[in-house]
Protein backbone atom coordinates (compact mmCIF):
# COMPACT_ATOMS: atom_id res chain seq x y z
CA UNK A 1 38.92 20.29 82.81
CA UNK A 2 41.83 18.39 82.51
CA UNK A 3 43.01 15.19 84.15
CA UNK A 4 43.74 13.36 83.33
CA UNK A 5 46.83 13.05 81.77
CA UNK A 6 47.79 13.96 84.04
CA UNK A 7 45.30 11.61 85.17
CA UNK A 8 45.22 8.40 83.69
CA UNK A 9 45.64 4.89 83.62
CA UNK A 10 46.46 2.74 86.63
CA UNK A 11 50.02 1.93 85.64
CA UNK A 12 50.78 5.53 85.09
CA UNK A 13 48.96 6.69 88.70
CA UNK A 14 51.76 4.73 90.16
CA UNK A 15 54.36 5.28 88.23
CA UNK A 16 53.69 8.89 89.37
CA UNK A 17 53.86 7.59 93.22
CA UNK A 18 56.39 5.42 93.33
CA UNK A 19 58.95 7.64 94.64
CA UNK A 20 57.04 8.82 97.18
CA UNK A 21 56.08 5.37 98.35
CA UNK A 22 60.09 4.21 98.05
CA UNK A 23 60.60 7.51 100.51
CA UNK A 24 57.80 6.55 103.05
CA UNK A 25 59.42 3.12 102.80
CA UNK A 26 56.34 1.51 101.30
CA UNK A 27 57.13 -1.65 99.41
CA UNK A 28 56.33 -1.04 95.42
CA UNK A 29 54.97 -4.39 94.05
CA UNK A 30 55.38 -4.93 90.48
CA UNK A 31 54.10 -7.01 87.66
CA UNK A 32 56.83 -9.60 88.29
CA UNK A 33 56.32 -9.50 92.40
CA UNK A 34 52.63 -10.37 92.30
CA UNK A 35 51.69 -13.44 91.62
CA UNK A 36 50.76 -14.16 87.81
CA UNK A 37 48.12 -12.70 86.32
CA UNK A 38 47.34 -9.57 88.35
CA UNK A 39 48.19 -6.74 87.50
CA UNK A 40 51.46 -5.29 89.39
CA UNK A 41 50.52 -1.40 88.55
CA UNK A 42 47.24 -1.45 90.00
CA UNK A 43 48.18 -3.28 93.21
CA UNK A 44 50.76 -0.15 93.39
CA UNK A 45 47.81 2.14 92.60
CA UNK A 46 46.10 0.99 95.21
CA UNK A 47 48.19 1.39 97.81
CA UNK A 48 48.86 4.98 96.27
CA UNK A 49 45.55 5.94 98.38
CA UNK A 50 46.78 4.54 101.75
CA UNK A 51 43.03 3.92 102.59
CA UNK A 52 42.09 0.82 104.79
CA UNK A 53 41.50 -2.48 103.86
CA UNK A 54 38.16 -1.77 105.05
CA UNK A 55 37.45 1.60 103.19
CA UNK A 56 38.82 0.29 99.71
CA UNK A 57 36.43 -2.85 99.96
CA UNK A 58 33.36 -0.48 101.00
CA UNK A 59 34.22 1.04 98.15
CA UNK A 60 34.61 -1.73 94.98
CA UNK A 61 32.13 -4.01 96.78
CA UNK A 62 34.46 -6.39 98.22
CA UNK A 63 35.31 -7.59 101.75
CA UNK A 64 38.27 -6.12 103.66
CA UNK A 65 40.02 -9.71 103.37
CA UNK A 66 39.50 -9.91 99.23
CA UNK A 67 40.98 -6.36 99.13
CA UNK A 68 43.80 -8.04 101.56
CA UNK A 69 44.42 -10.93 99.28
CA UNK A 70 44.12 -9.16 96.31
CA UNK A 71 47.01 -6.49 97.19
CA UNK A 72 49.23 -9.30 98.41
CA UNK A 73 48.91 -11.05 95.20
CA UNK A 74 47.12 -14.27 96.18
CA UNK A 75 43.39 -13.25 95.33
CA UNK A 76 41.82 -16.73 94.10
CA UNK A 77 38.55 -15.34 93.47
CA UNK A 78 37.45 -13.98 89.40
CA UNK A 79 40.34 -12.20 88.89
CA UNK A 80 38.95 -9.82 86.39
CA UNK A 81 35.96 -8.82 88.13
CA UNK A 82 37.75 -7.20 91.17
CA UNK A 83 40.31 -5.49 88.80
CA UNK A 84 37.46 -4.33 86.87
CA UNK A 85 35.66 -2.61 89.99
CA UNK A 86 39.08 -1.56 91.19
CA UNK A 87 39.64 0.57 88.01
CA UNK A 88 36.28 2.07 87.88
CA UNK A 89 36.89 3.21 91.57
CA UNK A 90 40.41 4.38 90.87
CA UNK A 91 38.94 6.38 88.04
CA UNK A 92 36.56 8.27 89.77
CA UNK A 93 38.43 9.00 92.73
CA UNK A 94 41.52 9.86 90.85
CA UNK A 95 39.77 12.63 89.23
CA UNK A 96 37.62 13.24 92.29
CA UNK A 97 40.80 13.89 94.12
CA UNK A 98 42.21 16.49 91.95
CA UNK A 99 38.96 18.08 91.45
CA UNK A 100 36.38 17.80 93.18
CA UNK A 101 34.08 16.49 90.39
CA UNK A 102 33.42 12.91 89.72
CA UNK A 103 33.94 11.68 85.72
CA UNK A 104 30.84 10.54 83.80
CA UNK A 105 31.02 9.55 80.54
CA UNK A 106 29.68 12.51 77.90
CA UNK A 107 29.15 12.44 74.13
CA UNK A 108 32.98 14.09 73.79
CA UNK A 109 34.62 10.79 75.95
CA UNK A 110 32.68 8.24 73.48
CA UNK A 111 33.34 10.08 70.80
CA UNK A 112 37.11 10.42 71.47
CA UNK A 113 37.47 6.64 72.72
CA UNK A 114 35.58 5.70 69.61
CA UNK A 115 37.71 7.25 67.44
CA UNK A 116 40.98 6.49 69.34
CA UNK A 117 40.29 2.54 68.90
CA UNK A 118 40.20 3.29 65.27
CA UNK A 119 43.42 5.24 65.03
CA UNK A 120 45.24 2.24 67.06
CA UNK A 121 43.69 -0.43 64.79
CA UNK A 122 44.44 1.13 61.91
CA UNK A 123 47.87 2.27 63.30
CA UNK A 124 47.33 6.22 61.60
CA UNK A 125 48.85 9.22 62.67
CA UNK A 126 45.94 11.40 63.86
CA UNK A 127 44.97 15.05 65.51
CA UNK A 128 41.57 14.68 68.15
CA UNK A 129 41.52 18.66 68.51
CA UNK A 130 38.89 20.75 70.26
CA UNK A 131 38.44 23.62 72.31
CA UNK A 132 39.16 24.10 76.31
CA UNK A 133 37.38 22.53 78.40
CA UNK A 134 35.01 20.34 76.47
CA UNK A 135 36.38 16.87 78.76
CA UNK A 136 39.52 15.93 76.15
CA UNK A 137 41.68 15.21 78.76
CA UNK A 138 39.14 13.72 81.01
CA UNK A 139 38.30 11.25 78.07
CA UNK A 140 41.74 10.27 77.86
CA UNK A 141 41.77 9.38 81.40
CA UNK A 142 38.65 7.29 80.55
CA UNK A 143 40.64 5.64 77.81
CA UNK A 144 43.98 4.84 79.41
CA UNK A 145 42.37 3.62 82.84
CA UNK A 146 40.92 0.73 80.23
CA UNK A 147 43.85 0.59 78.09
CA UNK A 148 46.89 0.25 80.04
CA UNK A 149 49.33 -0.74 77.42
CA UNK A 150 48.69 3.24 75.67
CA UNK A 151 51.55 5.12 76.31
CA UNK A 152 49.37 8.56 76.86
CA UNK A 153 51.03 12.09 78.46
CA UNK A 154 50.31 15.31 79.03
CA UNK A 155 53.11 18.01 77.06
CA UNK A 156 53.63 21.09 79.30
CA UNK A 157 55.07 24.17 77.99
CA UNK A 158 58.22 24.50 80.25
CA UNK A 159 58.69 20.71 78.96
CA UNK A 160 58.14 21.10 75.51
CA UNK A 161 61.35 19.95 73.52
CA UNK A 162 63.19 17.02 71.95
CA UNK A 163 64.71 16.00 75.33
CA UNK A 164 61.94 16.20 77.73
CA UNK A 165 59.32 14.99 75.24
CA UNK A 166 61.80 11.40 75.27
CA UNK A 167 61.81 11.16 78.67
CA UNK A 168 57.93 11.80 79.02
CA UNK A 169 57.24 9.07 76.44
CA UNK A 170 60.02 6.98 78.02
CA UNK A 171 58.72 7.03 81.59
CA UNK A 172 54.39 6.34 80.49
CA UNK A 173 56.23 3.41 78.27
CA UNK A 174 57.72 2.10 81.20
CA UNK A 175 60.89 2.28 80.23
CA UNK A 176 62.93 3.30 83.31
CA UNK A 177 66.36 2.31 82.78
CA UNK A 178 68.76 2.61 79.84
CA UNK A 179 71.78 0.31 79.22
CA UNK A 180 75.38 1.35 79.59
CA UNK A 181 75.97 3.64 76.70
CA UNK A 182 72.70 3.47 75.48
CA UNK A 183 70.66 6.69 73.94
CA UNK A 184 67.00 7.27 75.09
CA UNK A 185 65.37 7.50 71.54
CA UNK A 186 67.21 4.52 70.59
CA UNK A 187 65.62 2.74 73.73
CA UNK A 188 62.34 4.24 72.56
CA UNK A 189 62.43 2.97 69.43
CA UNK A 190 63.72 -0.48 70.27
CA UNK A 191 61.24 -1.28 72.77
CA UNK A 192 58.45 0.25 71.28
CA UNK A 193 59.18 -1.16 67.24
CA UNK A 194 56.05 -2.88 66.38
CA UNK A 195 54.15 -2.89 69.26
CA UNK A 196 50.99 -1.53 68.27
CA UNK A 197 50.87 0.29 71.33
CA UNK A 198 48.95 3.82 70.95
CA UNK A 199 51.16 6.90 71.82
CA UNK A 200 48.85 9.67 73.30
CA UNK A 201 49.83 13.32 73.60
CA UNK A 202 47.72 16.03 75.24
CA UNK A 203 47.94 19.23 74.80
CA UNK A 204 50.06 18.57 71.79
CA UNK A 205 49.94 22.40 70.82
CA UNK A 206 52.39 22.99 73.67
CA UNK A 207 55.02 21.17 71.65
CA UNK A 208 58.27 22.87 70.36
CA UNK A 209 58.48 22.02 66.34
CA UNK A 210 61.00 19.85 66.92
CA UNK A 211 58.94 17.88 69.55
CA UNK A 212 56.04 17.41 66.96
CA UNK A 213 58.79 16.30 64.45
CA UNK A 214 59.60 13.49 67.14
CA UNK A 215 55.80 12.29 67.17
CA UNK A 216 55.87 12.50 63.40
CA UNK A 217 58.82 10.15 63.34
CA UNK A 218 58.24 8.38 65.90
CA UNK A 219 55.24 6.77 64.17
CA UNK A 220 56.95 6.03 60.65
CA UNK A 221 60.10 4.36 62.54
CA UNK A 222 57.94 2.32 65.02
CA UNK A 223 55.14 1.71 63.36
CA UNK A 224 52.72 2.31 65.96
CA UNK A 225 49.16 4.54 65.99
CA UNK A 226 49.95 7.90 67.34
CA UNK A 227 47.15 10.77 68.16
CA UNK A 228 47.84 14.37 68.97
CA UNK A 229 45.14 15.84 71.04
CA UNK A 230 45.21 19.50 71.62
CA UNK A 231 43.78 22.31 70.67
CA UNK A 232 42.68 23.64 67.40
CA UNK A 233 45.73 25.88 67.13
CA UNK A 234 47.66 22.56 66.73
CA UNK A 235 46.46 22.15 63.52
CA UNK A 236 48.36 25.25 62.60
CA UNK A 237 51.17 24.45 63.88
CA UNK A 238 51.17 21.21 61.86
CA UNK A 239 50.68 23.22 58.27
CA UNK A 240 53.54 25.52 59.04
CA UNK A 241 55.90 22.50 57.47
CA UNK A 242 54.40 20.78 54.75
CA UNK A 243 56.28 17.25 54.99
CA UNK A 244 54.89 17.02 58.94
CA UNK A 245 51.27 18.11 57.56
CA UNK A 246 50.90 15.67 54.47
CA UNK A 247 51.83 12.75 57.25
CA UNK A 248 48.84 13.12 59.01
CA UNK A 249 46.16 10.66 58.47
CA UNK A 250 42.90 11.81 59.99
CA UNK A 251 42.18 15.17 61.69
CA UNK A 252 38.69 14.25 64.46
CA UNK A 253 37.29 18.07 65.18
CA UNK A 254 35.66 17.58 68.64
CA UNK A 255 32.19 19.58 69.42
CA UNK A 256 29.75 19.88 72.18
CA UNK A 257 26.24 19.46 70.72
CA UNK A 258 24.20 18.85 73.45
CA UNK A 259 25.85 20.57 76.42
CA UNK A 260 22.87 19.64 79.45
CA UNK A 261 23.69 16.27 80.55
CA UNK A 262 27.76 16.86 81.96
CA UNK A 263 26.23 20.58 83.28
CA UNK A 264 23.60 18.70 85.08
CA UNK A 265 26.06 16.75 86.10
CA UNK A 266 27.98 19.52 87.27
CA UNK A 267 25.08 20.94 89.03
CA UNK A 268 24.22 18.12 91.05
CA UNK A 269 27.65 17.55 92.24
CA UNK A 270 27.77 21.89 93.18
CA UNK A 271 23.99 23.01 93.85
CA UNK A 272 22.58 19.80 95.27
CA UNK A 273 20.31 22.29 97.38
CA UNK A 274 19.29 24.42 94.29
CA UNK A 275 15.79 22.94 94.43
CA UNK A 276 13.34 25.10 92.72
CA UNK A 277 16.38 27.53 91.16
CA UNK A 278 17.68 24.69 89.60
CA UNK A 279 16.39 24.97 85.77
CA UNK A 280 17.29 28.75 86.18
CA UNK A 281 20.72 27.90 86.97
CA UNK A 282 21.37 25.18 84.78
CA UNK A 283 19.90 27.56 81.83
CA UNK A 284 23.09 29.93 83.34
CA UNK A 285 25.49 27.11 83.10
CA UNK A 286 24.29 26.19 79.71
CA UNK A 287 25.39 29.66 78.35
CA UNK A 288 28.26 29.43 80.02
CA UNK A 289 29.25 25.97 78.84
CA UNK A 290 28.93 27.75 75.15
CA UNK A 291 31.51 29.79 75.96
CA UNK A 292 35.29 30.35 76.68
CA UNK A 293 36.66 27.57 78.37
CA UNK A 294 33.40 25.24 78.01
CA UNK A 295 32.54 23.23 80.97
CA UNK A 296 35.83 23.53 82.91
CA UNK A 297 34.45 27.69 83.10
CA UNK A 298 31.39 26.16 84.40
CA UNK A 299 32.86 24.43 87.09
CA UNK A 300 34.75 27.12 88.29
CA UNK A 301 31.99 29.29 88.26
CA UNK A 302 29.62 26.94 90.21
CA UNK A 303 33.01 26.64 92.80
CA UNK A 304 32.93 30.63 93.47
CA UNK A 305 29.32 30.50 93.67
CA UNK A 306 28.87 27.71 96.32
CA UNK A 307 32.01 30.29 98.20
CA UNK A 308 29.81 33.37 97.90
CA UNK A 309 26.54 31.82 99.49
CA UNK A 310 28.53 30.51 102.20
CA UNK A 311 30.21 33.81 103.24
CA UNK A 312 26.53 35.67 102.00
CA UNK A 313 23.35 34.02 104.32
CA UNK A 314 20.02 33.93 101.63
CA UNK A 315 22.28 34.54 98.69
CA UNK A 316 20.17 32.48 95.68
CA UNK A 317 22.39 30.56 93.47
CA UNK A 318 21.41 32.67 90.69
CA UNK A 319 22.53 35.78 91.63
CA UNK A 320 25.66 34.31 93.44
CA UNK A 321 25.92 32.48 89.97
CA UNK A 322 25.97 36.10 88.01
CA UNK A 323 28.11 37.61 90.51
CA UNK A 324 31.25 35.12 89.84
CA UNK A 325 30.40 36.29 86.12
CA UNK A 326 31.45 39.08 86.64
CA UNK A 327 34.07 38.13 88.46
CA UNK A 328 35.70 35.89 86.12
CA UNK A 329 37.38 36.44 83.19
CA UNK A 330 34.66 36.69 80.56
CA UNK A 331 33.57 38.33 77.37
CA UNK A 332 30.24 38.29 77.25
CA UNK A 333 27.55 38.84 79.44
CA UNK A 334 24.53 36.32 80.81
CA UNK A 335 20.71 36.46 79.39
């Protein structure tokens, strides 16, 4: 159930857009463009939705001309309340956008923001790990939406090595251009020394050794709070070289122990018409949620239900539930 890091904080949503918007020949306004104060990346963030005026202030609350004002940087009204609302909406529809399901928080997204603010105050090294689909990355996305000066991304496997692990950290720290001559961990490092600013990095098992050598590092030369979040296997990876392992300051273990409230959640946003089905089927999701891939299997299988009633008149959610069960990759069966 990932976002998020992909999904994440304002400045990085339009970091991720800003091409496009140079190509459609939409004007990027930055920190130092707008007028003091507001904040350049979510003006850009904004405009990342090309929605109205109109639809954006139905949306936070706000009158078409606010939303006007705001996004031309002249907005003389409380300042932080319409950036507040602004995030909030971005956050939801951000997520909503790539899947469907609006983010709430759960006991795994306090838990993980929680512990995150103590890992940047006390500038540790630190592992969050859990298992798939239990909302890590969606709690990250939660995090960096109200923390915008984290540096948080997401490793992927086909980008997992000393050289593409610099340039991911290089573009969420916003730094975008190198000088003449100038090598990118050394810009890293130099712009970064001392900050405080927390370095995030999901799915930190897909790192090459090296890679997780380069976190390690990172956070001894700089000084700043770093957290690995990944899965469990991460912590393996750590303890296959004891000088990276004995660096580590805390290791957070992230569990599910009450798994109804996000699955009624999911129901309601997938089976809004279960009616009287609808502790039956949550009772399905619940096992399910206890499974492989956690609530993120529960969502898909609520997805190929709602498919299978549509294409099957008087189908109950129940059995169209059991059928994508079957369907699915799993290893167990429902009670």
């Amino acid at each position: 159930m990932g976002v998020c890091l992909r999904s994440s904080s304002a400045r990085e949503i339009a970091l991720r857009y800003v091409r496009e918007f140079k190509e459609k020949g939409v004007k990027v306004i930055t920190v130092e463009d707008g007028e003091q104060g507001q904040d350049g990346g979510l003006i850009t963030a904004v405009k990342a939705t090309e929605l109205s005026n109109a639809a954006i202030g139905r949306a936070i609350g706000y009158s078409s001309g606010s939303v006007s004002t705001y996004l031309g940087g002249k907005y003389e009204g409380n300042l932080a309340a319409i950036e507040n609302a602004i995030r909030e909406w971005l956050r939801d529809r951000t997520v909503a956008t790539s899947t469907g399901v609006p983010t709430i928080e759960t006991e795994i997204s306090t838990l993980m923001r929680r512990r995150l603010e103590e890992i940047r105050i006390a500038g540790e090294l630190a592992l969050e790990v859990g298992l798939a689909g239990i909302g890590k990355s969606r709690a990250l996305g939660l995090y960096l939406l109200d923390h915008t000066l984290a540096i948080g991304f997401r490793a992927l496997p086909w980008r997992s090595g000393m050289n593409a692990i610099a340039e991911d950290l290089s573009k969420a720290a916003g730094i975008n251009r190198l000088a003449e001559g100038e090598k990118r961990w050394d810009a890293i490092l130099d712009r970064t020394r001392g900050s405080g600013r927390l370095l995030i990095v999901d799915d930190a098992q897909e790192l090459a050794p090296r890679a997780l050598q380069c976190c390690v590092d990172y956070h001894e030369e700089t000084g700043n709070p770093v957290c690995l979040v990944g899965l469990p296997n991460l912590k393996k990876k750590l303890l296959t070289d004891a000088r990276r392992a004995r660096r580590i300051d805390a290791v957070i273990e992230l569990q599910v122990e009450d798994p109804l409230p996000l699955v009624n959640h999911l129901v309601n946003q997938f089976a809004p018409d279960a009616n009287g089905e609808r502790e039956t089927l949550v009772n399905l999701c619940a096992q399910v949620a206890q499974g492989i891939g956690a609530f993120g299997s529960v969502e898909k299988q609520l997805k190929y239900a709602a498919r299978a009633r549509k294409k099957k008149s008087g189908l109950t959610w129940a059995a169209a539930f059991r059928a994508a069960h079957l369907r699915l990759l799993r290893g167990y069966n429902l009670s």
